[in-house]
Protein backbone atom coordinates (compact mmCIF):
# COMPACT_ATOMS: atom_id res chain seq x y z
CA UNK A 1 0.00 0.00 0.00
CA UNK A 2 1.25 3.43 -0.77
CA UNK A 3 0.75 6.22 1.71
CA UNK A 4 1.43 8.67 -1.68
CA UNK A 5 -0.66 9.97 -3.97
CA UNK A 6 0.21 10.01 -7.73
CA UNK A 7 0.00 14.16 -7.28
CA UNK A 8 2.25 14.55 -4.49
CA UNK A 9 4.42 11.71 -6.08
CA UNK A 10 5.26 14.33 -9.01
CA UNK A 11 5.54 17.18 -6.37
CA UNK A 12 7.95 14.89 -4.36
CA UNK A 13 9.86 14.04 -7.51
CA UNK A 14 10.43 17.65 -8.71
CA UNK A 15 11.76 19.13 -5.53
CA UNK A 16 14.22 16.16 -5.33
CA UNK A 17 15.91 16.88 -8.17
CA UNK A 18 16.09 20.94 -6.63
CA UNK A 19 17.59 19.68 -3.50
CA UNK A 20 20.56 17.82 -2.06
CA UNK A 21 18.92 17.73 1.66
CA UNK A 22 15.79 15.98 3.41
CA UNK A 23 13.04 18.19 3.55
CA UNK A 24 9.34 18.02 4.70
CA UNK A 25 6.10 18.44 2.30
CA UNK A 26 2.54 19.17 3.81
CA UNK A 27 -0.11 18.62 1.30
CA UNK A 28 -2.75 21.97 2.67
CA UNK A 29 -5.27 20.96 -0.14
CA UNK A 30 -6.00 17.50 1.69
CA UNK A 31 -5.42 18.84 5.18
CA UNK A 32 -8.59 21.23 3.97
CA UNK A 33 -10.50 18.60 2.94
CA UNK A 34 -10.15 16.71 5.87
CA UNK A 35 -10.81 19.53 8.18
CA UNK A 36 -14.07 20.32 6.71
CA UNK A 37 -15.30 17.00 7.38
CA UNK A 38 -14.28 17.64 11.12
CA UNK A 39 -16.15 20.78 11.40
CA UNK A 40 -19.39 19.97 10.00
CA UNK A 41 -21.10 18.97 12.97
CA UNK A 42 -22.21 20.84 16.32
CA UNK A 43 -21.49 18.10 18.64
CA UNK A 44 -17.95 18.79 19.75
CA UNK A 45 -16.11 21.99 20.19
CA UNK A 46 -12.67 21.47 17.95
CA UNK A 47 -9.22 22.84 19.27
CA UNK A 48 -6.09 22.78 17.15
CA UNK A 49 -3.37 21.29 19.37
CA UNK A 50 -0.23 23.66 18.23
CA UNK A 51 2.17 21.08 19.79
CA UNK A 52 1.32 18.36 16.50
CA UNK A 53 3.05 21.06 14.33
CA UNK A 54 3.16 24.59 14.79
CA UNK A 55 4.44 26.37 10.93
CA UNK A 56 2.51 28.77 9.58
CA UNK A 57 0.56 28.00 7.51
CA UNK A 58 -0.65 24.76 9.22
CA UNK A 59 -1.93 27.18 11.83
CA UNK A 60 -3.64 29.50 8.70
CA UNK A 61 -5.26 26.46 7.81
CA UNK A 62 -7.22 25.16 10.80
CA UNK A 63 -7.91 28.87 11.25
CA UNK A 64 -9.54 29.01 8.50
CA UNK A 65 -11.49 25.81 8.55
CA UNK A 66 -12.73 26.86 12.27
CA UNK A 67 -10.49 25.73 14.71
CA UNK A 68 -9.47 27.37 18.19
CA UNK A 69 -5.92 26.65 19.72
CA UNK A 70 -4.18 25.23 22.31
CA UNK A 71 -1.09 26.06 23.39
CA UNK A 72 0.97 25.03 26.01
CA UNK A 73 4.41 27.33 25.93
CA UNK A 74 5.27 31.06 25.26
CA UNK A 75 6.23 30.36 22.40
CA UNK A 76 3.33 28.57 20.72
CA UNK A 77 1.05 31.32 21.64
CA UNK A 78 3.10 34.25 19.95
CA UNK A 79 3.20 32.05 17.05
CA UNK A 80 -0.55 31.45 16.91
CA UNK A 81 -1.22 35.20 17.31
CA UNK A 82 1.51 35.84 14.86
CA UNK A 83 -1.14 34.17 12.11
CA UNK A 84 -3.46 36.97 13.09
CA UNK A 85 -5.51 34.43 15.62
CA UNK A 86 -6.95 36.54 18.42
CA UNK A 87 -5.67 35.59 21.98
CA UNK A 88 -9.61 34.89 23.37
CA UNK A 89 -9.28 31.67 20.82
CA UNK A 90 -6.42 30.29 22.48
CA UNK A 91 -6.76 27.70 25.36
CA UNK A 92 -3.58 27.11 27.41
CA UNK A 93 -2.89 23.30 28.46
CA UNK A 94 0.18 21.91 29.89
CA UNK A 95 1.80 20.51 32.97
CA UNK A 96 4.30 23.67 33.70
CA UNK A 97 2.80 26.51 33.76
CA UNK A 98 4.88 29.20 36.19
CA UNK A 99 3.94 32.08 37.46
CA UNK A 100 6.00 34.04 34.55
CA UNK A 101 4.03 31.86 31.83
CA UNK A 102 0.83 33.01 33.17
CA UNK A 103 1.34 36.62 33.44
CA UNK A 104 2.57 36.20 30.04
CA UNK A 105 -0.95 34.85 28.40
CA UNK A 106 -2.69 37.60 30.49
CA UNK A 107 -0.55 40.36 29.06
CA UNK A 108 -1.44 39.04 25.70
CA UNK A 109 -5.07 38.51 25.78
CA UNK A 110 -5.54 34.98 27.38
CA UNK A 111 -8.68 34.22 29.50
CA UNK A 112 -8.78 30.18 29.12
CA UNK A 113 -7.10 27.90 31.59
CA UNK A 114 -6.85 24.72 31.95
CA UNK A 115 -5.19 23.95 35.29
CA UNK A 116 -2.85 20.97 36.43
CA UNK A 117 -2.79 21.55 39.94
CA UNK A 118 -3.92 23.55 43.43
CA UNK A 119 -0.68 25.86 42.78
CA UNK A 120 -1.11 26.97 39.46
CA UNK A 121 -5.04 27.79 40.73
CA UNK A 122 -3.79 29.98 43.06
CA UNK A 123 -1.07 31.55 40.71
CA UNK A 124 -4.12 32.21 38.10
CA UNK A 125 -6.08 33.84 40.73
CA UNK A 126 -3.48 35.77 41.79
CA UNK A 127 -2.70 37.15 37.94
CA UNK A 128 -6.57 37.60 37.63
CA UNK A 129 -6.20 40.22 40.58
CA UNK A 130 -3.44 41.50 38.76
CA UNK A 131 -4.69 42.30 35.60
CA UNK A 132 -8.48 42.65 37.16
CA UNK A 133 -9.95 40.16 34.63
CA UNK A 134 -12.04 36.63 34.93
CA UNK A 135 -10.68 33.65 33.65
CA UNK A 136 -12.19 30.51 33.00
CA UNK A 137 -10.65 27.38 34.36
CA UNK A 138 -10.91 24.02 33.75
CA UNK A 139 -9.54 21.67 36.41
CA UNK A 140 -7.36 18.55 34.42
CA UNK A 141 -8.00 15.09 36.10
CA UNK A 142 -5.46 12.12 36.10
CA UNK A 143 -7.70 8.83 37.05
CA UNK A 144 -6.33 5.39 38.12
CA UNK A 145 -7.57 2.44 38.05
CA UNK A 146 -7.48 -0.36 40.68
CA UNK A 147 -5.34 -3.02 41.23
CA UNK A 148 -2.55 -1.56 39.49
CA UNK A 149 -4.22 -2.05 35.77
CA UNK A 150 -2.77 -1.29 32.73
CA UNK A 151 -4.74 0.59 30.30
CA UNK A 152 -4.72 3.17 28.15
CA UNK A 153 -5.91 5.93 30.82
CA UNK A 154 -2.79 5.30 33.31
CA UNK A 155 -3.15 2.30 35.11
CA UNK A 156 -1.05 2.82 38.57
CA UNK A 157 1.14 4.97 36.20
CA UNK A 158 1.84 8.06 37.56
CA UNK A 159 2.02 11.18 34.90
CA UNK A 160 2.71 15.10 35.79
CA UNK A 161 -0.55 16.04 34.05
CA UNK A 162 -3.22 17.09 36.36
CA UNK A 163 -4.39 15.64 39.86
CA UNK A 164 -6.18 12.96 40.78
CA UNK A 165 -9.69 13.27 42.03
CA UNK A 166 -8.87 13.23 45.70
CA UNK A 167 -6.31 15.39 45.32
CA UNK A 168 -8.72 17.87 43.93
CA UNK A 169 -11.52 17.59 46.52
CA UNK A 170 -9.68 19.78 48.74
CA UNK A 171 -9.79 22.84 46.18
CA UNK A 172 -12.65 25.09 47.95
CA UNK A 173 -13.69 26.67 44.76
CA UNK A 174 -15.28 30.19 46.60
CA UNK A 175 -11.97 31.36 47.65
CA UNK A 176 -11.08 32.23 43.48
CA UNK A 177 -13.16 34.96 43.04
CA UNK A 178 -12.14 35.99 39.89
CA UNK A 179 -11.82 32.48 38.73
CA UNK A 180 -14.63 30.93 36.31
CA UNK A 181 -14.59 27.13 37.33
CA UNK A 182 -16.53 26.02 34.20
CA UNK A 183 -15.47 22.27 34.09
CA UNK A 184 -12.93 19.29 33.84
CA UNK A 185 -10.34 18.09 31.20
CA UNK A 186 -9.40 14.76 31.40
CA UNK A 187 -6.71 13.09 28.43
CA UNK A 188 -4.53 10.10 29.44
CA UNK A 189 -3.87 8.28 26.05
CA UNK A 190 -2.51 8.56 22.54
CA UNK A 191 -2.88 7.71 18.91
CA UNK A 192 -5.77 5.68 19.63
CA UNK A 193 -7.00 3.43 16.69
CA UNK A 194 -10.38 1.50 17.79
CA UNK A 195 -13.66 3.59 17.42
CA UNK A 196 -15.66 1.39 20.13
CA UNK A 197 -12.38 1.48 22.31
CA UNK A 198 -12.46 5.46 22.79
CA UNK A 199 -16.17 5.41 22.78
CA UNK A 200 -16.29 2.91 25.58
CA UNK A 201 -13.14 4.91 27.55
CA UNK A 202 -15.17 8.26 27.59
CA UNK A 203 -17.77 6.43 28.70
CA UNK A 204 -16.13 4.67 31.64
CA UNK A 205 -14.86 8.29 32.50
CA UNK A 206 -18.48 9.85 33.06
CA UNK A 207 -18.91 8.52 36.00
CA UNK A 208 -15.83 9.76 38.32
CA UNK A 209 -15.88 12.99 36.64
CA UNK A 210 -20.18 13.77 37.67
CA UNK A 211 -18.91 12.91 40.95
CA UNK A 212 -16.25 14.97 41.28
CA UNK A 213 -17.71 18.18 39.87
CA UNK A 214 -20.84 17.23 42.73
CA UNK A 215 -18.07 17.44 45.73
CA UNK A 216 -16.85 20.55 44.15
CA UNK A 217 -19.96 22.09 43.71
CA UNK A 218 -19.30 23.31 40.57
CA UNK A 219 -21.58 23.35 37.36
CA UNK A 220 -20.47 21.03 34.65
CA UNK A 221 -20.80 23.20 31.49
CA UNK A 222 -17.35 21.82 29.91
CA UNK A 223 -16.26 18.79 29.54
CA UNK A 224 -12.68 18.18 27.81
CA UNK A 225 -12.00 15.22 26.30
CA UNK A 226 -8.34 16.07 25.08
CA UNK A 227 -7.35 14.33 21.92
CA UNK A 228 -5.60 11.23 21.45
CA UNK A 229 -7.21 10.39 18.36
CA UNK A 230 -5.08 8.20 15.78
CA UNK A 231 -3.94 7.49 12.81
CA UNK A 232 -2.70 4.36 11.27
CA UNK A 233 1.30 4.52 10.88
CA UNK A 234 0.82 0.62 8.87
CA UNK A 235 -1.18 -0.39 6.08
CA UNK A 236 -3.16 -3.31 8.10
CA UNK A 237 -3.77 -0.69 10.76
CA UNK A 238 -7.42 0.49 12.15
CA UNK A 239 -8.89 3.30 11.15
CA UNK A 240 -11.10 5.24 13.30
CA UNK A 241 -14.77 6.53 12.44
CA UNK A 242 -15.33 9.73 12.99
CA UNK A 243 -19.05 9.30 11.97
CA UNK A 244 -19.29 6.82 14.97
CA UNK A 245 -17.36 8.71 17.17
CA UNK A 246 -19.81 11.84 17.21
CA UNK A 247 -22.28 9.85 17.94
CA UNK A 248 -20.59 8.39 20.78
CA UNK A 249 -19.93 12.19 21.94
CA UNK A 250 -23.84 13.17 21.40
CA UNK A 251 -25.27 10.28 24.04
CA UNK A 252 -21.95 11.59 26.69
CA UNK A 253 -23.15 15.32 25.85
CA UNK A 254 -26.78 14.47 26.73
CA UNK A 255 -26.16 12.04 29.34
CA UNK A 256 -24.02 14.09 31.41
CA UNK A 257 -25.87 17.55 29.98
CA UNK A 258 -22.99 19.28 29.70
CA UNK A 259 -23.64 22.30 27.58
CA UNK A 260 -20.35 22.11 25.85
CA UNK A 261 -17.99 18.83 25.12
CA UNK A 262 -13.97 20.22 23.77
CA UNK A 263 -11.16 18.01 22.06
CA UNK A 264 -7.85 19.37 21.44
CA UNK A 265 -7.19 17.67 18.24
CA UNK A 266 -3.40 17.16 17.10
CA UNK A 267 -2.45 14.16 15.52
CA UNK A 268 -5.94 13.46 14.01
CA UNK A 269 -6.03 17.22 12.63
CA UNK A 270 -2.72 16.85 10.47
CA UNK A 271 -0.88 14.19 10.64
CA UNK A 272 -1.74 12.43 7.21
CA UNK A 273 -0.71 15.64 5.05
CA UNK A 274 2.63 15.37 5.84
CA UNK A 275 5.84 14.27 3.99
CA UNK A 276 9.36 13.55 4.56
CA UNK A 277 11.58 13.00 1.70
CA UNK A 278 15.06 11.54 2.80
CA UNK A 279 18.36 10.94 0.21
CA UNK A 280 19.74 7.63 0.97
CA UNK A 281 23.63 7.94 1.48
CA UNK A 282 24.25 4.01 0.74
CA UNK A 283 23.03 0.76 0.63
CA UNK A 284 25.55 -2.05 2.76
CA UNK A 285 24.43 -5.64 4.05
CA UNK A 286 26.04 -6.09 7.54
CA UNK A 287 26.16 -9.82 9.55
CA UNK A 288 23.45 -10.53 7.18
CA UNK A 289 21.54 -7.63 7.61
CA UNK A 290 20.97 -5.30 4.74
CA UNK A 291 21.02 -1.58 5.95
CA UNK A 292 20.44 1.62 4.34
CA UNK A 293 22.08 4.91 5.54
CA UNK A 294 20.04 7.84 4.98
CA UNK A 295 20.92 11.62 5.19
CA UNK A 296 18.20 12.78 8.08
CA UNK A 297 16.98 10.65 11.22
CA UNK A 298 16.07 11.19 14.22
CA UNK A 299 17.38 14.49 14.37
CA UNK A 300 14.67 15.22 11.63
CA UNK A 301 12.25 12.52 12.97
CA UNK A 302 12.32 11.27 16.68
CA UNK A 303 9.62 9.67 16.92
CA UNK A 304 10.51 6.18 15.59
CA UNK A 305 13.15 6.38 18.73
CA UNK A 306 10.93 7.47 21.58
CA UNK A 307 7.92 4.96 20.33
CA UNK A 308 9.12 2.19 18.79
CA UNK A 309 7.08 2.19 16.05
CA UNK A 310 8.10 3.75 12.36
CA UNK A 311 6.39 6.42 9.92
CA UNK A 312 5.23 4.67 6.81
CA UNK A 313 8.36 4.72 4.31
CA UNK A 314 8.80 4.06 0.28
CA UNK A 315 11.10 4.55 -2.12
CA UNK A 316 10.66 7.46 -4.53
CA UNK A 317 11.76 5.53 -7.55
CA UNK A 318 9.47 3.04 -8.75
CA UNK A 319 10.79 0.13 -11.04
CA UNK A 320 9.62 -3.86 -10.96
CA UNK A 321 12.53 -5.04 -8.75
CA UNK A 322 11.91 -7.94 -5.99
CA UNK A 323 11.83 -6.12 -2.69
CA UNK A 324 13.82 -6.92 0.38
CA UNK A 325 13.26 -5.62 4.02
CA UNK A 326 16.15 -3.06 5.08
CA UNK A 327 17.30 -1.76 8.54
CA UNK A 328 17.03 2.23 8.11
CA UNK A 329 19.56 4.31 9.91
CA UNK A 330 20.20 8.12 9.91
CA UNK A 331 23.70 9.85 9.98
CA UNK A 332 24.09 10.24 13.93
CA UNK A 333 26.60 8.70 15.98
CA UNK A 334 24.01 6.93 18.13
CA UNK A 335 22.42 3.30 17.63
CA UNK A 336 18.93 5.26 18.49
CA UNK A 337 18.75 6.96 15.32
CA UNK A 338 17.01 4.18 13.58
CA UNK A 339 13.77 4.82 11.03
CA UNK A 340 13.16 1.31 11.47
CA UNK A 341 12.64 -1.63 8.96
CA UNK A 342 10.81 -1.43 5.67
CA UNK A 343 10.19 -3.21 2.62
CA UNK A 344 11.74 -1.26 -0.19
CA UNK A 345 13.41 -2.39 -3.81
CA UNK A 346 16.26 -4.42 -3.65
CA UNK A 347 18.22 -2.22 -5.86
CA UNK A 348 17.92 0.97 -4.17
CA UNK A 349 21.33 2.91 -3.59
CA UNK A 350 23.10 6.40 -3.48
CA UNK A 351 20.85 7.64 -5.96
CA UNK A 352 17.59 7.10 -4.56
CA UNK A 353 15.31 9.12 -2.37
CA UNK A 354 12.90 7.65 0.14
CA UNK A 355 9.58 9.34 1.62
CA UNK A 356 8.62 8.89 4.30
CA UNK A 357 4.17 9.67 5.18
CA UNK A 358 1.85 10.80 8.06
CA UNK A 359 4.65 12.99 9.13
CA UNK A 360 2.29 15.95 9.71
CA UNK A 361 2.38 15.62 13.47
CA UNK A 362 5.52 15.10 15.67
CA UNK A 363 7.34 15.07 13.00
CA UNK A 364 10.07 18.01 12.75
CA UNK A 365 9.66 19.89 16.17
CA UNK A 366 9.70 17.05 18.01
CA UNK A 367 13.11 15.88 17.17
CA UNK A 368 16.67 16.86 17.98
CA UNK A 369 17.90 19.07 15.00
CA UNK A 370 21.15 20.04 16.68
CA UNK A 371 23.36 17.09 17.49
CA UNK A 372 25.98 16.37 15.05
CA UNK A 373 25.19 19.70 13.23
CA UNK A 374 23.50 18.25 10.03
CA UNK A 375 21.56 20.41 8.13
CA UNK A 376 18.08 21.78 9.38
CA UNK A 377 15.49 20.55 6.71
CA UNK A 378 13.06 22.99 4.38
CA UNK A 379 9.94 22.95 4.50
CA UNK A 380 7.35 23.11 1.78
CA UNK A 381 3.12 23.32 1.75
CA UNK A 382 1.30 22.55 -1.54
CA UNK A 383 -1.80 25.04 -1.41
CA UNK A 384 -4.51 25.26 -4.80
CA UNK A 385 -2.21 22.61 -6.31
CA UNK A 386 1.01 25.26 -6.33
CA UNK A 387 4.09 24.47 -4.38
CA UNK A 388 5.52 26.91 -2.29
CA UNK A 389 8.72 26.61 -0.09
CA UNK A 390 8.13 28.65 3.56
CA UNK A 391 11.25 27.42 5.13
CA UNK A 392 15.03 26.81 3.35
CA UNK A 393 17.12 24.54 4.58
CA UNK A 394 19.76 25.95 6.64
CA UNK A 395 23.35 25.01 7.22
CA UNK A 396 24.58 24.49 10.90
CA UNK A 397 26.22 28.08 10.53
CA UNK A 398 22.52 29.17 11.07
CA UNK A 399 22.71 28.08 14.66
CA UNK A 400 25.70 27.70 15.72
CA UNK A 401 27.57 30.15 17.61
């Protein structure tokens, strides 16, 4: 199965024969397409998670098609309102927020919390004082199961991101008075593949969330759901229905009556309009092992390191050769910077390019650009069917100092 269609194919192949580097495609014609079929409904309030990939025009996109944003550093925000977003569409997540971060988002227009613990209450309150505003706040809740479970939503594992639900019973939520308490965020998993699993996780997190907002005494009119929709990195993968899945929001909405469900939506938003295109260096078989060296790897793309589990690759070059499976490799002097093991064309050498897909999200910004001091990869968007480059390549002189 190819991850490529035949129109990016010829985009792919053009700008190869321009460049000497690995550099990253986004196809914004099929991110558009797939963001309008995310939008039309009413069910679910969407939020563009800026952390899945914050350029430009990714942002000018999901602007476009409707999206709010959440950010969850400094720097995200002034590069959402850098697209011309306004700073009352931005919702701030994350586990670290100081108290410098969140005089920071007041000073620029911020007014939507969510909050990861009792401190970082108090240090909103106290910048609400400050800058003699209301915020609203939504408090984020880690649950655990019993008897140590493994699951998707923790198990006994402990994360930084929010508190659990005793912890939170002893917030008395009177003593913020300029503090909006307008409901809970809850998001323990990722890249989540099986409709009726999700459906059957919100479900399972009703419950313990009603009864916390009852000892709080607070009105449920928000309920987060995060993100942690998927997409399928395989060919055999599953693919998740987002038909089904707003249906499975609708009977949560109306049994729990909140008046407003939320998702922060990363992966799901962009990840299948991206494109990595990678030179190989050389082809070498090694203990009986055949390898390719390629010019980018985890410094480009991390992700294969930190999870285990590849992007979708193929060669650029097509021919009728057998195919053989090949150990992938990038140029750092580390054993982690592995792409991992595809099936590609026996003959493919020095001369060949490979691509690798869904490389939308976590792709780029996620990885470790500076060790070694290889070359920072361009970066190009096809938009209306043109082709237009909104980042060069830069040589290590560009950073180093």
């Amino acid at each position: 199965m190819t991850f490529l269609s035949a129109p990016v194919r010829e985009t792919l192949v053009s700008l190869c024969h321009e460049q000497e580097t690995p550099f990253f495609v986004y196809d914004l014609d099929r991110l558009s397409q797939h963001l309008q079929l995310l939008t039309k409904q009413d069910i679910v309030k969407l939020w563009y998670a800026v952390k899945a990939n914050p350029l430009s025009e990714i942002i000018k996109c999901l602007d476009q098609a409707g999206f709010d944003f959440d950010v969850a550093s400094s720097g995200e925000l002034e590069q959402v309102i850098a697209q011309g977003v306004d700073a009352t569409r931005v919702l701030n997540t994350g586990p670290a927020k100081s108290k410098r971060q969140i005089q920071h988002f007041l000073k620029r227009g911020v007014t939507t919390f969510v909050a990861e613990s009792i401190n970082q209450v108090r240090w909103l309150q106290e910048a609400a004082v400050d800058h003699h505003v209301n915020l609203r706040v939504l408090l984020r809740v880690q649950l655990r199961w019993p008897e140590g479970e493994k699951n998707p939503l923790g198990g006994d594992t402990l994360t930084p991101f929010g508190l659990g639900v005793e912890e939170w019973q002893h917030l008395n939520l009177k003593d913020y008075s300029h503090l909006n308490f307008v409901g809970l965020h809850i998001f323990q998993w990722g890249n989540m593949l099986s409709t009726d699993k999700l459906a059957s996780l919100w479900q399972a997190m009703v419950g313990p969330l009603q009864q916390l907002s009852h000892r709080l005494g607070m009105q449920l009119d928000v309920l987060d759901l995060g993100g942690g929709l998927g997409i399928p990195y395989t060919s055999d993968a599953e693919h998740l229905d987002w038909q089904v899945l707003l249906t499975a929001l609708d009977n949560i909405k109306d049994a729990i009556g909140v008046k407003e469900l939320w998702m922060e939506l990363g992966r799901y938003a962009v990840g299948e309009c991206g494109y990595y295109a990678n030179p190989v260096v050389e082809q070498k078989t090694n203990y009986g092992v055949k390898q390719l060296i390629v010019s980018g790897g985890v410094n480009h793309l991390l992700r294969p390191a930190v999870t285990g589990q590849a992007f979708p690759c193929e060669r650029l070059r097509q021919d009728d050769t057998s195919f053989a499976q090949f150990a992938i490799h990038g140029p750092l002097c580390t054993a982690l910077d592995s792409l991992g093991s595809h099936s590609l064309p026996d003959n493919t050498d020095e001369t060949d390019w490979l691509v690798f897909s869904q490389c939308g999200a976590y792709g780029f910004t996620e990885s470790m650009p500076y060790f070694l001091c290889h070359e920072l990869p361009a970066e190009y968007v096809i938009q209306q069917g043109k082709v237009q480059c909104v980042r060069q390549a830069e040589s290590a002189q560009y950073y180093l100092r």
